[in-house]
Protein backbone atom coordinates (compact mmCIF):
# COMPACT_ATOMS: atom_id res chain seq x y z
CA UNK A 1 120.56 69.22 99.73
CA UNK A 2 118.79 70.98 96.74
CA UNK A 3 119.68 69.40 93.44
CA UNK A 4 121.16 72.46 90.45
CA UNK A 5 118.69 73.13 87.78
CA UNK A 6 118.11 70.50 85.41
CA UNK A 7 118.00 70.91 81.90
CA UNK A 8 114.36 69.96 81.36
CA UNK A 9 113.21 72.07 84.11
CA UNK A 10 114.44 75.53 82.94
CA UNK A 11 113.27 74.61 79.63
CA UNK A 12 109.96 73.81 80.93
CA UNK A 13 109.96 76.89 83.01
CA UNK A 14 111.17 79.21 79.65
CA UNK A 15 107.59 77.84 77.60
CA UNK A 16 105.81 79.47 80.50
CA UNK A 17 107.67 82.78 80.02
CA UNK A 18 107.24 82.89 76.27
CA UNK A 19 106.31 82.94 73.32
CA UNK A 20 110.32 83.02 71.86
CA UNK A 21 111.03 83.91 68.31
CA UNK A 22 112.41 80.95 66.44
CA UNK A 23 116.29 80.18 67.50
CA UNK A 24 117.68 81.61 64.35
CA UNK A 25 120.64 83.89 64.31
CA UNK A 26 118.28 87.32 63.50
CA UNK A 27 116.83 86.92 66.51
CA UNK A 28 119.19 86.14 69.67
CA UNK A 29 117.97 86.21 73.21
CA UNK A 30 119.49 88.75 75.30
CA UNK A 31 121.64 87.87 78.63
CA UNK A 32 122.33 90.14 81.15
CA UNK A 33 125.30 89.08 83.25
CA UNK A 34 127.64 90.52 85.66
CA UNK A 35 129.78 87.69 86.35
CA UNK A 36 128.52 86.83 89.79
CA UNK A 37 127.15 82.95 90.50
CA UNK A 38 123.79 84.11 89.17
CA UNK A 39 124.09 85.70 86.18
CA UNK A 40 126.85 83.14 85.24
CA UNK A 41 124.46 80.64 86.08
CA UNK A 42 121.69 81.95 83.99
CA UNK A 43 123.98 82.06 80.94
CA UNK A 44 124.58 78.28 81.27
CA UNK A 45 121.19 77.56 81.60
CA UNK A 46 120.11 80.05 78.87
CA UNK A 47 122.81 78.67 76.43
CA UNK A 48 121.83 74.92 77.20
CA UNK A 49 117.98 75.63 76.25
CA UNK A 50 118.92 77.77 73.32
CA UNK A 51 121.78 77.84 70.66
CA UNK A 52 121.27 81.71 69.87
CA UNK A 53 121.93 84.10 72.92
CA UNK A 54 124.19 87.14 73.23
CA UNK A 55 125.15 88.16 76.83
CA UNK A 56 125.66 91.87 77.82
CA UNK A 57 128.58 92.52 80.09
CA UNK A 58 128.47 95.93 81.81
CA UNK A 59 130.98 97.29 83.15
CA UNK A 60 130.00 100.16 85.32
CA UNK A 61 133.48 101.53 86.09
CA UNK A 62 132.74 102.18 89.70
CA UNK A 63 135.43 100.11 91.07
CA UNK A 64 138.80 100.08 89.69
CA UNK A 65 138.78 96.42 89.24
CA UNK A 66 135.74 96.66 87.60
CA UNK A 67 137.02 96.88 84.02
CA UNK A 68 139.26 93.07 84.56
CA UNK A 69 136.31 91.53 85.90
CA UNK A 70 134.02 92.59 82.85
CA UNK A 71 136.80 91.60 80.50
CA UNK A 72 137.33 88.13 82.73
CA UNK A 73 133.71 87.25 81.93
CA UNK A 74 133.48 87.82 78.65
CA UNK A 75 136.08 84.90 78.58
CA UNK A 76 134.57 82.72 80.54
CA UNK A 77 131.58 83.46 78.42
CA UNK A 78 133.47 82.20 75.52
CA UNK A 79 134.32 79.11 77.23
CA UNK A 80 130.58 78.75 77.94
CA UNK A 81 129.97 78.84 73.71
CA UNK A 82 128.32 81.99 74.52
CA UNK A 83 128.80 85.17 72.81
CA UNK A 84 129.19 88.45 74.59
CA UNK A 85 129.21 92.24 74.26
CA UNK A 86 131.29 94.63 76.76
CA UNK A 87 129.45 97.57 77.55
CA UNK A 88 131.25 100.05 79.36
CA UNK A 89 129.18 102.90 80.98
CA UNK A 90 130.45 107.07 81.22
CA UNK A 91 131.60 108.15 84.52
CA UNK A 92 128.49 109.35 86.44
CA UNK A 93 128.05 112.68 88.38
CA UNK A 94 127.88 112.20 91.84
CA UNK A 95 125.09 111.86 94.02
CA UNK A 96 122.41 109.19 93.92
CA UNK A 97 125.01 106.70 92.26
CA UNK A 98 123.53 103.69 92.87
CA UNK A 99 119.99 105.15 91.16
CA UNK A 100 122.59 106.50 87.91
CA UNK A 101 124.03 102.95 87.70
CA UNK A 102 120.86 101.08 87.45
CA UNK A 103 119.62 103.78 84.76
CA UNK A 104 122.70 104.12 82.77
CA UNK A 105 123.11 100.39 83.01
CA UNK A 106 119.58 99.37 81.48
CA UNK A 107 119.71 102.24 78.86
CA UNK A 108 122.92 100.99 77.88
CA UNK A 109 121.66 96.89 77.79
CA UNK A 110 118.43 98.29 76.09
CA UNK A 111 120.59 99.83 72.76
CA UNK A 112 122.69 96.74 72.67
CA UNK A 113 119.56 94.74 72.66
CA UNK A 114 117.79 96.80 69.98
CA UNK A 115 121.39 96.51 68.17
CA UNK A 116 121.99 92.98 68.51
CA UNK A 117 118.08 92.22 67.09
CA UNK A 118 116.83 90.88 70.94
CA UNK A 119 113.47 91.67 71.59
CA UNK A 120 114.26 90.13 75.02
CA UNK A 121 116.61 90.40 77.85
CA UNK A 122 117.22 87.56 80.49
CA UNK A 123 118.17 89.16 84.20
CA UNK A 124 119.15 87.16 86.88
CA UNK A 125 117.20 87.67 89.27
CA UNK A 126 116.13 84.62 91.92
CA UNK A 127 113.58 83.89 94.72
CA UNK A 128 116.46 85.17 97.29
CA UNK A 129 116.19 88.57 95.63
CA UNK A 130 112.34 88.25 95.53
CA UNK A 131 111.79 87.24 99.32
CA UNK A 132 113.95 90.49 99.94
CA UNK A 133 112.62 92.61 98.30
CA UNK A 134 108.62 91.84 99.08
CA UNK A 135 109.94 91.51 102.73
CA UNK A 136 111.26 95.67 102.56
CA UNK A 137 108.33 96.87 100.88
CA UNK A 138 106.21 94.85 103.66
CA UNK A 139 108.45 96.59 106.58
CA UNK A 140 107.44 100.06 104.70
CA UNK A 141 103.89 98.86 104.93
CA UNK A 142 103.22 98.67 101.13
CA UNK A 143 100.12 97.78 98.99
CA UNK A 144 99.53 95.29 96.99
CA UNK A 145 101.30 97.16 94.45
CA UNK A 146 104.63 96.58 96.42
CA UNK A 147 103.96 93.43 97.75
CA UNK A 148 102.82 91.52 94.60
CA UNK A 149 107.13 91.95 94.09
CA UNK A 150 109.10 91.63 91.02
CA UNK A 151 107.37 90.38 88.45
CA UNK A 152 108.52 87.59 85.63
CA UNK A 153 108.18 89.39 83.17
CA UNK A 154 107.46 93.21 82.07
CA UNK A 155 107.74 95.62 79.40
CA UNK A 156 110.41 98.47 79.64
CA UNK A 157 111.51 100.62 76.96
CA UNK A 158 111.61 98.41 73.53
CA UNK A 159 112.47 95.44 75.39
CA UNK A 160 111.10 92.70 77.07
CA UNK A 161 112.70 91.84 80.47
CA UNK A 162 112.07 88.17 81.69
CA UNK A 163 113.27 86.83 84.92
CA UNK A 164 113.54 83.22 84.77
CA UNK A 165 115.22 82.59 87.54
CA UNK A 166 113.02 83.34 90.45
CA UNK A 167 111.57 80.00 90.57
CA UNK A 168 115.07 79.32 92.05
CA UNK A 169 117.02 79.46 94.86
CA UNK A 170 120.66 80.69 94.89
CA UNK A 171 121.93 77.68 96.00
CA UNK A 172 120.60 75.75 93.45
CA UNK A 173 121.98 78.19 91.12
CA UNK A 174 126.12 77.77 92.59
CA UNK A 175 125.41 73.79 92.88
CA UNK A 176 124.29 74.36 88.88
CA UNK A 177 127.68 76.23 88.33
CA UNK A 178 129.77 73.96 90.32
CA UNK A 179 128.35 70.54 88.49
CA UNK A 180 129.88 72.09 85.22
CA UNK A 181 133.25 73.67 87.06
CA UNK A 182 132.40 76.91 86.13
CA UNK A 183 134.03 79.64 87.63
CA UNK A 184 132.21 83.13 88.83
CA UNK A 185 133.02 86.49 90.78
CA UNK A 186 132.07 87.41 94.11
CA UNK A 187 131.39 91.37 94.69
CA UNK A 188 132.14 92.44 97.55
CA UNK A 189 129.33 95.14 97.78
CA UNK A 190 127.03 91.68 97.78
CA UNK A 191 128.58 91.56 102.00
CA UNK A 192 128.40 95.05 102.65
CA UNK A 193 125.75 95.57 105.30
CA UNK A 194 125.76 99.00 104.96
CA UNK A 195 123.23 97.73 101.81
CA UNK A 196 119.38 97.00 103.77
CA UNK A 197 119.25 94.32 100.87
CA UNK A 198 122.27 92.59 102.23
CA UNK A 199 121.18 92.82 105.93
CA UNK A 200 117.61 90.95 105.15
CA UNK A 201 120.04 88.62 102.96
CA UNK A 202 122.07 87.66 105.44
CA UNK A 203 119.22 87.69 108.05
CA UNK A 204 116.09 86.53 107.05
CA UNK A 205 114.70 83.38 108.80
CA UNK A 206 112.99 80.41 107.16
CA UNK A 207 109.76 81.21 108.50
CA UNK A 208 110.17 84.98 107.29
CA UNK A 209 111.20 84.25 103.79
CA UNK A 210 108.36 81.42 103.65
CA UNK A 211 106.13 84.55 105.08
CA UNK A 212 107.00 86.49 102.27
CA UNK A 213 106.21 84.11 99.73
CA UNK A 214 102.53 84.03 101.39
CA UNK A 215 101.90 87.98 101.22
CA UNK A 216 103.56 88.04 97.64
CA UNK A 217 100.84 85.25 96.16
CA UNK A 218 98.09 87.07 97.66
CA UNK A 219 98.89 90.45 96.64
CA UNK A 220 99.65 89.27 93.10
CA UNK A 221 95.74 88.26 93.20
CA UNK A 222 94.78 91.47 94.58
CA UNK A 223 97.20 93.49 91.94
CA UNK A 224 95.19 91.75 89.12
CA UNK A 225 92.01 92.58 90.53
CA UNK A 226 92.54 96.37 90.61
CA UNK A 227 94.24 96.36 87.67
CA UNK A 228 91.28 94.47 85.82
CA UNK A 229 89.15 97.24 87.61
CA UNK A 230 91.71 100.38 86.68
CA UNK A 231 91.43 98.94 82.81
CA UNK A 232 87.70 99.64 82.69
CA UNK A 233 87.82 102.54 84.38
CA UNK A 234 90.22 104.27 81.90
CA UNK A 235 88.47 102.38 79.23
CA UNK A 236 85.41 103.71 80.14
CA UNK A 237 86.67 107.95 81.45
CA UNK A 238 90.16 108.01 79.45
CA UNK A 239 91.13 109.43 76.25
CA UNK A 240 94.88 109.06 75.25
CA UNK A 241 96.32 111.43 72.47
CA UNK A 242 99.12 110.68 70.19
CA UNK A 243 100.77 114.22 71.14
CA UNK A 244 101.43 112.94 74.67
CA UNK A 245 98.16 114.72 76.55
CA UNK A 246 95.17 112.70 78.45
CA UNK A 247 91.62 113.65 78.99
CA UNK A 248 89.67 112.09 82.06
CA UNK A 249 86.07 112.81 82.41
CA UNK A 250 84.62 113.85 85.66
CA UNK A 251 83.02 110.54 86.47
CA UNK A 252 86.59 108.62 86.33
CA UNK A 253 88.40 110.94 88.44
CA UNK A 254 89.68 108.78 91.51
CA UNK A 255 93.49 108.47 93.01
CA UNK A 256 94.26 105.45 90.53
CA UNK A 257 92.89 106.91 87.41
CA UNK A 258 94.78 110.11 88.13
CA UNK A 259 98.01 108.50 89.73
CA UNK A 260 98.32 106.57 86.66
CA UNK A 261 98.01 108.84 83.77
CA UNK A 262 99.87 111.40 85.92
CA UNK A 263 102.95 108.84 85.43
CA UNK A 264 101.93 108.16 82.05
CA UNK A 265 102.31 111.82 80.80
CA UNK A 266 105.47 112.72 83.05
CA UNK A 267 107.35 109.32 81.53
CA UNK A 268 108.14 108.77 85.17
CA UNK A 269 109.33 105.01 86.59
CA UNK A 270 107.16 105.66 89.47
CA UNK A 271 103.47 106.98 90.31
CA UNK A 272 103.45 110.23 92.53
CA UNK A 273 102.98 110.19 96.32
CA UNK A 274 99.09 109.19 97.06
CA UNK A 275 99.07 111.74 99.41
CA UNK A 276 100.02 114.48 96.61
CA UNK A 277 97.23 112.74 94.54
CA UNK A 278 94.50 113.52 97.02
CA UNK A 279 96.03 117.31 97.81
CA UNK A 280 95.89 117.62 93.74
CA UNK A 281 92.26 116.05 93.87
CA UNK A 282 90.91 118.77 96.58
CA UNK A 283 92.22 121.43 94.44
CA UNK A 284 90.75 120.36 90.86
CA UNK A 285 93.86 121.67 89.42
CA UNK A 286 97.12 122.30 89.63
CA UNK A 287 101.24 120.16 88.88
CA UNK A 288 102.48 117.20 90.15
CA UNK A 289 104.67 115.11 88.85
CA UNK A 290 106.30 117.43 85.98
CA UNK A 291 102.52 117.08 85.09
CA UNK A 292 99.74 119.82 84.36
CA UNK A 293 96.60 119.25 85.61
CA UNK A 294 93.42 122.16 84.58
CA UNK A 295 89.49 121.82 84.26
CA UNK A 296 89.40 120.43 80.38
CA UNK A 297 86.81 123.46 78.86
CA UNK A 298 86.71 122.91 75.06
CA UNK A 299 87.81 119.10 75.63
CA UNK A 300 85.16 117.90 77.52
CA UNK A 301 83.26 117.57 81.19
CA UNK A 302 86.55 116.19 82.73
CA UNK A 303 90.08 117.13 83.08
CA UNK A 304 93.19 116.99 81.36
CA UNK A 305 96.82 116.39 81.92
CA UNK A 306 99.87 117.67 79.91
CA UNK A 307 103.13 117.88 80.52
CA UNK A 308 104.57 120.64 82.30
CA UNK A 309 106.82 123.09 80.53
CA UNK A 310 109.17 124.35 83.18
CA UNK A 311 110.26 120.46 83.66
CA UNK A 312 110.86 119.74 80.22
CA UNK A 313 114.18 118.10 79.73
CA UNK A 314 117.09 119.72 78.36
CA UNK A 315 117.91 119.95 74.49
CA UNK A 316 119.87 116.78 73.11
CA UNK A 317 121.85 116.32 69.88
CA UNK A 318 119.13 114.80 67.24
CA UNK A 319 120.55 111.68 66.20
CA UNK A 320 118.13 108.79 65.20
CA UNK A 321 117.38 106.76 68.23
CA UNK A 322 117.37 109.45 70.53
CA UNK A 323 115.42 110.10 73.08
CA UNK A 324 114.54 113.39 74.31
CA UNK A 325 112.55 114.09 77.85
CA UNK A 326 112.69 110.80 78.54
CA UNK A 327 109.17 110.35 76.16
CA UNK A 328 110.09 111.33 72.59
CA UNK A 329 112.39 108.76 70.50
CA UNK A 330 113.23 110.13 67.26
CA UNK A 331 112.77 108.03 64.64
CA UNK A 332 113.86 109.80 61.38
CA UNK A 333 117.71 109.12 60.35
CA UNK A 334 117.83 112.13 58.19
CA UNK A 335 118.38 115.15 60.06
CA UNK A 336 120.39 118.87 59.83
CA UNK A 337 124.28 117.70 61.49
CA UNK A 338 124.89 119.55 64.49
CA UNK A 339 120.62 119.85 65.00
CA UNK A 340 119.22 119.40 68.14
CA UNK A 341 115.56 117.97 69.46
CA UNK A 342 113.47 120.21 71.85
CA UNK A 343 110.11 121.38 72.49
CA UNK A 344 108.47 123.08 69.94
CA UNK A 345 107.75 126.23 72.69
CA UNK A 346 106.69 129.60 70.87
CA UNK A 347 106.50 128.36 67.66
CA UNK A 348 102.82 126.81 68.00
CA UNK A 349 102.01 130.55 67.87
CA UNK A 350 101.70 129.18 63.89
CA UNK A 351 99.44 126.47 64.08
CA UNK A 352 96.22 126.43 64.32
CA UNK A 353 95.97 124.53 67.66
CA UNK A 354 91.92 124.79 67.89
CA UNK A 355 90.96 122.67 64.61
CA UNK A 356 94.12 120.58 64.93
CA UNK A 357 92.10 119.71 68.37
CA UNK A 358 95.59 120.13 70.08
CA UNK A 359 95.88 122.55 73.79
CA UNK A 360 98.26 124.77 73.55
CA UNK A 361 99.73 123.47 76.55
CA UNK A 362 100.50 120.31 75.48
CA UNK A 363 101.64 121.33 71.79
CA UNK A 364 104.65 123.11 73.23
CA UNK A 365 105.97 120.53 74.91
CA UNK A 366 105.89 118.76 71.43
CA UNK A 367 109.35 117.58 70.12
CA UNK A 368 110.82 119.50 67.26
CA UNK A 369 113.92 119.89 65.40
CA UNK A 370 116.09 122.82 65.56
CA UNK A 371 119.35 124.35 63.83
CA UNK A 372 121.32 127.19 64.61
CA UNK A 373 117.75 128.43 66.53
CA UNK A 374 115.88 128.10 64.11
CA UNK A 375 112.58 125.43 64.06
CA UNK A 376 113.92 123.24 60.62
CA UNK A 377 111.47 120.04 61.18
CA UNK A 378 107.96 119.85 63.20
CA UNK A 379 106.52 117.13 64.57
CA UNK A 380 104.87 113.81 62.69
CA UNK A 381 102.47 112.56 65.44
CA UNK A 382 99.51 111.30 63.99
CA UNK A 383 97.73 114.11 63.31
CA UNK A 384 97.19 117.11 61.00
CA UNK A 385 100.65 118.50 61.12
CA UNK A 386 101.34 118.33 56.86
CA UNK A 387 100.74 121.75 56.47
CA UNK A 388 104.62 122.33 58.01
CA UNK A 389 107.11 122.37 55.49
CA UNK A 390 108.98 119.66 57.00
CA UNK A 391 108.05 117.05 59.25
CA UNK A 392 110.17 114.65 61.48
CA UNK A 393 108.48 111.14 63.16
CA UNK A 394 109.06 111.07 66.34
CA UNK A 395 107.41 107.97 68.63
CA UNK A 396 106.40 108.03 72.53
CA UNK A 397 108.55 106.35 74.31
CA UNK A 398 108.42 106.03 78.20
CA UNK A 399 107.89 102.58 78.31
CA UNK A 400 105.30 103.05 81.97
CA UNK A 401 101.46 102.35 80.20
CA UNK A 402 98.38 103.04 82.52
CA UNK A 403 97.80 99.74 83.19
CA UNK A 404 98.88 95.91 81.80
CA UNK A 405 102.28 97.06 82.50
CA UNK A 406 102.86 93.37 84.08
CA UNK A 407 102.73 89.95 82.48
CA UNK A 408 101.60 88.05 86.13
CA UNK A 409 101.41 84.44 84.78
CA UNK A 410 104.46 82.28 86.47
């Protein structure tokens, strides 16, 4: 039988994750937990290898128990010495509900982070979860993109997120939890096979999972070669602007290059469909993505990419913090009350787009400030914008770069 974690050896496997700030109370360490055997598990272990951690506790309110369990972990957090936050998420619209949860639920763990002072955030995830999940993408015939699997640690948003715990199996992780007599919950969605994650849980053999682990080492290797090769590529072909446009010369324009920056400008979590790439390619221009794709003229022997009006998001109440389009964050506190943050649209008609080096495009999709609809603060981006009466700082904010999105050491 597998022995639970020891001490030492999450310790040992946390220096290989960091750096850490210093264990001072400014700077906690971020748990996410649920409640279930893992999370609780990581809590312990996270706790016993650092004095200053604050766990999250979501409580998604999809289940009508879902509210006692949150509140029943926060307890047993307590009784673990380790101090927790309920978060309790809006009711979602319907449709896609599982895809809401997982969005509403890291937005929500990302602003307690940032409030709490974490610049990291602990999830639970364990080489169970990873043997799934490379096993899926390899049934849907994926890359090495897909295959290289979840990764130990990545950038998203302003936080980090680190995954100590796939060095581990499950069942090290309940005998861990059981040593101590410490109590978790079992969700019964985790049995549903209904779920394909739950079916390759419960069905997986050995040999399979012990497969998986082969394809996911080899292509990790092959992920860092094309992403060593991507880097130069953009390095040497790709020009990134402050007011959230891209140029790409001529000589850099392959299905990577454009793939990425197409997710780069659109803010989107994932990179279009290759075989929209190659159809946007043929053409020389065109959208995809939310993303607007024309010859560059003025700008060069190349192309560029701006962000499509028509699939701009939708006005949102300007409050520091917030984030409009899912790539501005506003950063100035003092606003108009009752203002809202949108693109500047029309109003570039002022500006003087050609020496500010700006396309027109791409300026009105800028972020602005308006009142009563009326234009009361312009954008702060970097560039030549102080001839407005009133400027706002906004910062991008999608949280996808081009490439180096992935730390891959484990």
């Amino acid at each position: 039988m597998e022995p639970p974690v020891g001490e030492q050896e999450f310790a040992d496997r946390m220096a290989r994750l960091g750096p850490w700030p210093p264990d001072v109370d400014d700077a906690p360490v971020g748990l996410a937990v649920s409640g279930g055997a893992d999370s609780m598990a990581l809590a312990f272990l996270a706790r016993r290898w650092r004095r200053n951690v604050v766990a999250f506790v979501v409580d998604h309110a999809l289940r009508p128990e879902s509210a006692a369990e949150a509140q029943l972990t926060v307890r047993r957090l307590a009784g673990m010495n380790v101090k927790a936050r309920l978060l309790t998420l809006a009711p979602f619209p319907k449709g896609r509900m599982q895809e809401r949860a997982r969005q509403a639920r890291f937005e929500a763990l990302e602003a307690a982070c940032v409030a709490e002072g974490c610049l990291d955030l602990l999830v639970a995830h364990h080489a169970g979860d990873q043997d799934e999940t490379v096993w899926m993408r390899h049934l849907r015939a994926s890359g090495p993109l897909g295959l290289s699997g979840i990764q130990p640690v990545s950038v998203r948003g302003r936080i980090r997120l680190v995954r100590p715990l796939l060095a581990f199996s499950t069942a090290r992780l309940r005998l861990t939890l059981q040593a101590e007599n410490l109590l978790w919950i079992e969700d019964p969605s985790n049995a549903n096979r209904r779920f394909e994650r739950v079916r390759l849980r419960q069905d997986l053999t050995l040999e399979q999972r012990q497969e998986a682990r082969v394809l996911q080492q080899i292509a990790l290797q092959e992920r860092q070669r094309l992403e060593a090769v991507l880097g130069g590529q953009l390095g040497r072909h790709a020009v990134w602007y402050p007011q959230g446009w891209a140029f790409l010369g001529r000589e850099g324009i392959n299905e990577e290059t454009l793939a990425v920056l197409i997710r780069l400008v659109s803010g989107s979590a994932y990179r279009p469909a290759r075989e929209a790439v190659q159809t946007l390619m043929k053409q020389g221009y065109g959208t995809l993505s939310g993303v607007q794709v024309q010859p560059a003229g003025r700008f060069g022997d190349g192309i560029i990419l701006m962000r499509e009006e028509r699939a701009l998001g939708p006005f949102v109440p300007a409050k520091a913090g917030a984030v409009w389009d899912g790539r501005w964050r506003l950063l100035t506190p003092d606003v108009p009350q009752g203002s809202l943050i949108g693109p500047l649209g029309d109003a570039v008609h002022t500006m003087d787009l050609r020496r500010l080096g700006v396309p027109y495009a791409a300026a009105r999709c800028l972020p602005g400030i308006w009142h009563e609809g009326q234009l009361v603060l312009w954008p702060r981006l970097g560039t030549a914008f102080g001839e407005m009466a009133a400027e706002v700082d906004f910062s991008w904010s999608v949280g996808v770069p081009a490439t180096g999105e992935n730390h891959f050491r484990t």
